[in-house]
Protein backbone atom coordinates (compact mmCIF):
# COMPACT_ATOMS: atom_id res chain seq x y z
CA UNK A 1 -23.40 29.39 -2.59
CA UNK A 2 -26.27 27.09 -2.12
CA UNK A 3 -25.82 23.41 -1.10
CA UNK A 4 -26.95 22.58 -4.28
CA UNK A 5 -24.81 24.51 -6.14
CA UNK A 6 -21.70 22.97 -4.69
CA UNK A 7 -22.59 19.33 -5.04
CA UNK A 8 -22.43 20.37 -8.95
CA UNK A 9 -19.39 21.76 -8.71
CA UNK A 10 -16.47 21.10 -10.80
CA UNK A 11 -14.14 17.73 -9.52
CA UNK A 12 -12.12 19.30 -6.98
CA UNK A 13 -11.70 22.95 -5.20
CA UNK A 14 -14.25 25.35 -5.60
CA UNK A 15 -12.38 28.72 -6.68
CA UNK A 16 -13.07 31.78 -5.25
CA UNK A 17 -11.90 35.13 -6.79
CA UNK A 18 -11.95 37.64 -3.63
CA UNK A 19 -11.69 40.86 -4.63
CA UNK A 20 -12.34 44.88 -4.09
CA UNK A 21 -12.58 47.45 -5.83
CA UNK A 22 -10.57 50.02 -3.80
CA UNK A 23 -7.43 48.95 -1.64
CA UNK A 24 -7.33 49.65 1.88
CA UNK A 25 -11.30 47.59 2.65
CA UNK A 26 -9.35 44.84 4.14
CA UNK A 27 -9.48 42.54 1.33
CA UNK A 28 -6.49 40.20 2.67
CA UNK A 29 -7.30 40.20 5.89
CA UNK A 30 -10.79 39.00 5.39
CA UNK A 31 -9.26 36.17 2.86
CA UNK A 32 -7.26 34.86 5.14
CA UNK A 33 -9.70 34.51 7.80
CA UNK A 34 -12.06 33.21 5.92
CA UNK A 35 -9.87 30.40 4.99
CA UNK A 36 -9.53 29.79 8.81
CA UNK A 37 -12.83 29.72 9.46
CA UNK A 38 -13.48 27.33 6.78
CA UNK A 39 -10.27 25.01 7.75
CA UNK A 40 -12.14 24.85 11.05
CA UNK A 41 -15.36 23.56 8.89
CA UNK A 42 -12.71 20.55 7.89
CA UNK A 43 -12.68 22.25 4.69
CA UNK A 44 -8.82 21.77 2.93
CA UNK A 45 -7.81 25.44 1.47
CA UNK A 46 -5.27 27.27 -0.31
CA UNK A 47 -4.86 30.46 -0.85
CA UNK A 48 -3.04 31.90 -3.64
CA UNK A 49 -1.76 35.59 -3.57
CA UNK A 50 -2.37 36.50 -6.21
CA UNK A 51 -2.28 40.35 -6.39
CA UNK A 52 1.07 39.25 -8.22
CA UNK A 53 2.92 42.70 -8.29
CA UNK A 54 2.12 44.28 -4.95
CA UNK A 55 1.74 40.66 -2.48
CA UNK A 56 1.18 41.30 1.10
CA UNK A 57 -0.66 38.27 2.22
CA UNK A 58 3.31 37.41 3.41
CA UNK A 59 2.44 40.24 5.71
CA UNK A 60 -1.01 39.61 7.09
CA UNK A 61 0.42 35.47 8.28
CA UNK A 62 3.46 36.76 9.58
CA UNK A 63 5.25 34.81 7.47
CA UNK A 64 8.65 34.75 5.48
CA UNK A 65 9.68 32.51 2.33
CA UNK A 66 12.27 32.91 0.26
CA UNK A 67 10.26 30.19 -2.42
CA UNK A 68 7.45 32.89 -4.24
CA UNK A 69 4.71 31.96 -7.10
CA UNK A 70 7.47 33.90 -9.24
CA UNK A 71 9.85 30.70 -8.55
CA UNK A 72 7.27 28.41 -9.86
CA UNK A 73 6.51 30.22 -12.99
CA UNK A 74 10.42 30.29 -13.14
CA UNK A 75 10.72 27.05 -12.92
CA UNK A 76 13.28 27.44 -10.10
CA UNK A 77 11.42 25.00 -7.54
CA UNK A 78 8.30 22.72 -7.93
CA UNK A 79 4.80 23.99 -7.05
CA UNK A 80 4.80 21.50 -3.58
CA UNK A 81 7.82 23.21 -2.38
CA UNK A 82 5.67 26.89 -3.00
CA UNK A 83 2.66 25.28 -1.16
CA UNK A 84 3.43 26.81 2.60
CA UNK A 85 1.29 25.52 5.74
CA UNK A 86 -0.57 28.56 7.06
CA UNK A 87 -1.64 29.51 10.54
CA UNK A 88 -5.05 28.62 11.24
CA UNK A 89 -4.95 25.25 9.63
CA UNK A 90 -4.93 26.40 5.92
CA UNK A 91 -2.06 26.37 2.83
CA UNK A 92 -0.69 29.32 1.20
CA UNK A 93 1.13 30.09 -2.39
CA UNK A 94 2.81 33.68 -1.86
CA UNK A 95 3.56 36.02 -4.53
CA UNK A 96 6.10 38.34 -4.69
CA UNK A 97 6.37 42.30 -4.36
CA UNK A 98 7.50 44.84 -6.36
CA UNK A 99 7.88 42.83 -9.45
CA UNK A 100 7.21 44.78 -12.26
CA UNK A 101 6.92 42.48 -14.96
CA UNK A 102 3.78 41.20 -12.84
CA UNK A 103 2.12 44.61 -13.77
CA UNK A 104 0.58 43.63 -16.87
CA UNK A 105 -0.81 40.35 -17.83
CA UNK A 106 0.75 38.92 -20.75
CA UNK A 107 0.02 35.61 -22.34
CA UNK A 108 2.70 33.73 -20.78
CA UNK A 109 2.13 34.37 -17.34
CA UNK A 110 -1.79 33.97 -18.29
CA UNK A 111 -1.10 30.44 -19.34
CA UNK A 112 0.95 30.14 -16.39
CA UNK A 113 -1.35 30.89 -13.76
CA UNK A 114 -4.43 28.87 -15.18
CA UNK A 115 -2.24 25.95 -15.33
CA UNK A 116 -1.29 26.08 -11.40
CA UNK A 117 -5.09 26.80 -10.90
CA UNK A 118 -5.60 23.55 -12.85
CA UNK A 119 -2.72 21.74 -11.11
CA UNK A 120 -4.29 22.90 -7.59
CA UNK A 121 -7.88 22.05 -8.16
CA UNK A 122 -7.59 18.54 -7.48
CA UNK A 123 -5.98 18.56 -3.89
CA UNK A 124 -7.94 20.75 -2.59
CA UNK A 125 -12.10 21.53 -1.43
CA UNK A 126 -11.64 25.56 -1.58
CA UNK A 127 -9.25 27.81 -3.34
CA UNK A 128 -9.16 31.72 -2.31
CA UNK A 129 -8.05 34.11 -5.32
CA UNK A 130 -6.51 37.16 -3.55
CA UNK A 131 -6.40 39.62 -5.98
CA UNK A 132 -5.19 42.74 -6.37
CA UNK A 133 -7.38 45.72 -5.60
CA UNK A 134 -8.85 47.82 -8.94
CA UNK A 135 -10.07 46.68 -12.69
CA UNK A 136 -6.46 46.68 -14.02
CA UNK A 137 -6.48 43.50 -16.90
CA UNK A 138 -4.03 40.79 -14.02
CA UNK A 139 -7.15 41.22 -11.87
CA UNK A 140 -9.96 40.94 -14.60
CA UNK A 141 -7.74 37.56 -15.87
CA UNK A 142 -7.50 36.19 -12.33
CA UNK A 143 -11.30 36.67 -11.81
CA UNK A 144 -11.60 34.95 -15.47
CA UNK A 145 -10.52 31.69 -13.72
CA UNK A 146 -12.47 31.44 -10.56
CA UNK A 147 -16.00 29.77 -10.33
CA UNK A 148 -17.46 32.36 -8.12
CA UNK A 149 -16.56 36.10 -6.72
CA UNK A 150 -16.64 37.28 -3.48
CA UNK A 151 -16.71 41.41 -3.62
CA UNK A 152 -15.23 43.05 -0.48
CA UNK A 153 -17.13 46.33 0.50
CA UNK A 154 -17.07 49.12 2.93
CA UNK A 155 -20.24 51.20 3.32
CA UNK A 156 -17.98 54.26 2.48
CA UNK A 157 -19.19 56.20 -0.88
CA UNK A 158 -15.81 55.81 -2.46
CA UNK A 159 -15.67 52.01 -1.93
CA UNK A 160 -18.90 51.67 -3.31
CA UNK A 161 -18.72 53.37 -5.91
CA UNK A 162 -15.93 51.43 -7.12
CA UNK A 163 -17.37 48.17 -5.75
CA UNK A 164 -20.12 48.45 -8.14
CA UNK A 165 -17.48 49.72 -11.01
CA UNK A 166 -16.17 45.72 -10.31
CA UNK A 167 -19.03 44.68 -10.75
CA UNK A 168 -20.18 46.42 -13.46
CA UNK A 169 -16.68 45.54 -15.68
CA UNK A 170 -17.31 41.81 -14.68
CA UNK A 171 -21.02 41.66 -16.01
CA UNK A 172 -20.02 42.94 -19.03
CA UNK A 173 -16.95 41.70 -19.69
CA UNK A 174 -16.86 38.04 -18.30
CA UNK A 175 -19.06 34.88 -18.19
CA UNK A 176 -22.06 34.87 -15.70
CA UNK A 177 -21.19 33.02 -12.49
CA UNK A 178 -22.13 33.38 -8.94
CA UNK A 179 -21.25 36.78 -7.38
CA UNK A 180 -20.88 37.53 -3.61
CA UNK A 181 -20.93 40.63 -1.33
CA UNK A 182 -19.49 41.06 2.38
CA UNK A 183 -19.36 44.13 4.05
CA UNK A 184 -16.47 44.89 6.20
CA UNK A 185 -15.85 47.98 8.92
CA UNK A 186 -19.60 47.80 9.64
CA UNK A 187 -20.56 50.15 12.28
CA UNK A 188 -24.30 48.77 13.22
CA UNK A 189 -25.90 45.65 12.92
CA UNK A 190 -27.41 45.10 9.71
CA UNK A 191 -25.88 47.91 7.79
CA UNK A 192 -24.01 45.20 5.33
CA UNK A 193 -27.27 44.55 4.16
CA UNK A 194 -28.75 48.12 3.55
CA UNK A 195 -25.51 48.07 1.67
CA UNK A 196 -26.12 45.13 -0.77
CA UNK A 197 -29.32 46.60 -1.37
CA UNK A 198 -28.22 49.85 -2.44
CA UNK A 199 -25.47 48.47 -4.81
CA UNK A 200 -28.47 45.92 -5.96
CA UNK A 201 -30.35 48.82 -6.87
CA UNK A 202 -27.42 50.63 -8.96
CA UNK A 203 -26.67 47.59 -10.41
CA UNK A 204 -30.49 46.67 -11.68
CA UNK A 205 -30.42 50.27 -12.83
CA UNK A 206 -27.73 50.58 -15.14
CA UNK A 207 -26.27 47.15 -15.65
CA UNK A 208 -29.27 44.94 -15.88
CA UNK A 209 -31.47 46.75 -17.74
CA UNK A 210 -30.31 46.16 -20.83
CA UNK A 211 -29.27 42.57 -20.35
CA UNK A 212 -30.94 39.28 -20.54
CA UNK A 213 -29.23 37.90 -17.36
CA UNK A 214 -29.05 40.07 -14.56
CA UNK A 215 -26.39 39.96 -12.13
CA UNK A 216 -27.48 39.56 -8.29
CA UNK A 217 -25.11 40.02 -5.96
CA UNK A 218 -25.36 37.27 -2.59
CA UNK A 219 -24.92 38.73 0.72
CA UNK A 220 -22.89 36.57 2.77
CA UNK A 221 -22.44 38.61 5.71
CA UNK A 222 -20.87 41.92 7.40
CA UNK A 223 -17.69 42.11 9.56
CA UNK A 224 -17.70 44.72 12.10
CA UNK A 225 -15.36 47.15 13.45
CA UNK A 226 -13.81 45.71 15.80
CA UNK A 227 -11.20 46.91 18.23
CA UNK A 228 -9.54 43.31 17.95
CA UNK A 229 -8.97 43.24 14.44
CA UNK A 230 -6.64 46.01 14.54
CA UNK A 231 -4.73 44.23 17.42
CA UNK A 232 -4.55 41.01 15.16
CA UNK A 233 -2.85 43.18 12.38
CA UNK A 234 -0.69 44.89 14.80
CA UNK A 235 0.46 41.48 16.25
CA UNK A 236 0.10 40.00 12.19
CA UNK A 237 -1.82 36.94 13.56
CA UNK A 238 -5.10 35.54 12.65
CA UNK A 239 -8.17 37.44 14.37
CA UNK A 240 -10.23 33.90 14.17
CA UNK A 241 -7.40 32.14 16.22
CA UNK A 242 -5.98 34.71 18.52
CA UNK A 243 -9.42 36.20 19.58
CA UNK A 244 -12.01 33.91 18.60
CA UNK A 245 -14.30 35.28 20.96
CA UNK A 246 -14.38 38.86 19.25
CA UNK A 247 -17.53 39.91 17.06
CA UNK A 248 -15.68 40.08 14.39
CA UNK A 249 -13.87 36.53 14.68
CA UNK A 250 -17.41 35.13 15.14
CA UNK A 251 -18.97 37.06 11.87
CA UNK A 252 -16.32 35.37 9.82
CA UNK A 253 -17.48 32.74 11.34
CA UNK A 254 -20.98 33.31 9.99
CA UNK A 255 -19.32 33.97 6.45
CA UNK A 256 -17.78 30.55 6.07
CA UNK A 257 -21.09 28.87 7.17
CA UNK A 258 -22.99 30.48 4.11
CA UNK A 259 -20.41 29.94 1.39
CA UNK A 260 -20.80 26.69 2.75
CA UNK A 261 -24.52 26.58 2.28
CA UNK A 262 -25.22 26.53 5.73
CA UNK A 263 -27.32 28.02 8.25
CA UNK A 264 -25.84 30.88 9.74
C-alpha cells in the first residue's frame, strides 16, 4: 500500500484480510509477526482470529484465555475484556476451536462480526484479519470486510494453485480493492518474486481477460526458510522478538516497511 493510498484511508484502522489458500503456508505465524514488526513501527494493532471454527492464533502467542470472540457475540463479557495484550507489543481478539456452529456463516454472526470490525476501527491504526485457510463462504465474508488482502504463498505447485483459486473467487465475487502477495518458505533470494510473476501471469490469463479491471497482485516481500522460525514455533514465541537477528525476523521486517509505504 502506497503512502498515498493510506492517507485516504478510511477514519481509523486500516483492515487487512490475511489469508491462504491452502493451510499449512504459515498463514498465522506470518500474521502475527507482522503485527510485531509493525508495533515496532509505533503502529497500534489488533489482530482478530478470525478463522472462527478452527482458531490457533491462541497457539502461535503462547497464550491462554478463557474470554473468546464467541463470548462477545454471546454477549457473556464486553469486547474490552476480549481485547488481550499480545507479545511483541500488539492486541489480540481470540476465537475459539472446534465450534461448529462457526462452520457456516449465517446472517447473525455476519452482522456480528462487521459490527466488532466497526466497533474496532476507531482505536486502532492496523487491523489483521486471520482467516481461515480455503474459499469456504466465513472466509469469503471475512475478506468482504477488510480494505485490502494480503495472500500468503509458498512456491509449492499445490499452494499456488490454490493461491490463485483465492484470488480468482475474490475478483469475481467481491469489490475491487488492493490485493497483496508474500511468499513464505523461500529457498533463494528472489524466488518470491518469480513467484508473483507467475501467478500474475495466470491471473492476466484467465481472470483479467475478460474484465474491465484487472486484478494486480503487490509483492510485499518473501520470508525465508529459516532454521529459527521453526525454533520460535517450537518455543511458541515471536520469531521478530526472540531472534530478531534471523533472516527471516529481518524480512518481516521488510514486509511491515512496504505495507507501510516505505522503503524497504
Amino acid at each position: 500500500m502506497s503512502a498515498a493510498s493510506r492517507s485516504d484511508k478510511p477514519t481509523g484502522a486500516r483492515i487487512t484480510a490475511v489469508t491462504s489458500g491452502k493451510g499449512g503456508v504459515g498463514k498465522t505465524f506470518i500474521t502475527a509477526n507482522l503485527a510485531a514488526a509493525l508495533a515496532r513501527r509505533g503502529e497500534r494493532v489488533l489482530v482478530l482470529d478470525a478463522d472462527l471454527g478452527l482458531a490457533n492464533l491462541d497457539v502461535v502467542l503462547n497464550l491462554y484465555s478463557k474470554i473468546t470472540l464467541h463470548d462477545v457475540f454471546m454477549g457473556r463479557v464486553s469486547l474490552e475484556d476480549a481485547i488481550l495484550p499480545a507479545p511483541g507489543g500488539f492486541s489480540v481478539l481470540l476465537a475459539g476451536s472446534g465450534m461448529v456452529e462457526y462452520s457456516r456463516m449465517t446472517p447473525e454472526v455476519g452482522d456480528k462480526l462487521r459490527a466488532l470490525i466497526t466497533a474496532v476501527r476507531p482505536r486502532y491504526d492496523h487491523v489483521l484479519l486471520d482467516t481461515g485457510a480455503g474459499i469456504s463462504d466465513v472466509v469469503l465474508f471475512t475478506i468482504s470486510l477488510a480494505d485490502e488482502v494480503l495472500v500468503v504463498a509458498t512456491s509449492e505447485p499445490t499452494s499456488l494453485a490454490d493461491a490463485y483459486a483465492t484470488v480468482k473467487v475474490l475478483a469475481t465475487t467481491q469489490a475491487a480493492r488492493p490485493m497483496h502477495l508474500v511468499v513464505n518458505q523461500v529457498s533463494r533470494m528472489g524466488e518470491g518474486r518469480q513467484v508473483r510473476a507467475q501467478l500474475q501471469q495466470v491471473v492476466d490469463r484467465f481472470v483479467n481477460a475478460s474484465r474491465p479491471q484487472p486484478t494486480r497482485l503487490a509483492y510485499v516481500g518473501e520470508i525465508p526458510h529459516d532454521n529459527a522460525v521453526r525454533e520460535a514455533v517450537q518455543r511458541r514465541q515471536l520469531l521478530i522478538d526472540t531472534l530478531p537477528g534471523s533472516a527471516a525476523a529481518k524480512a518481516f521486517a521488510q514486509v511491515a516497511a512496504r505495507m507501510l509505504g516505505e522503503n524497504a
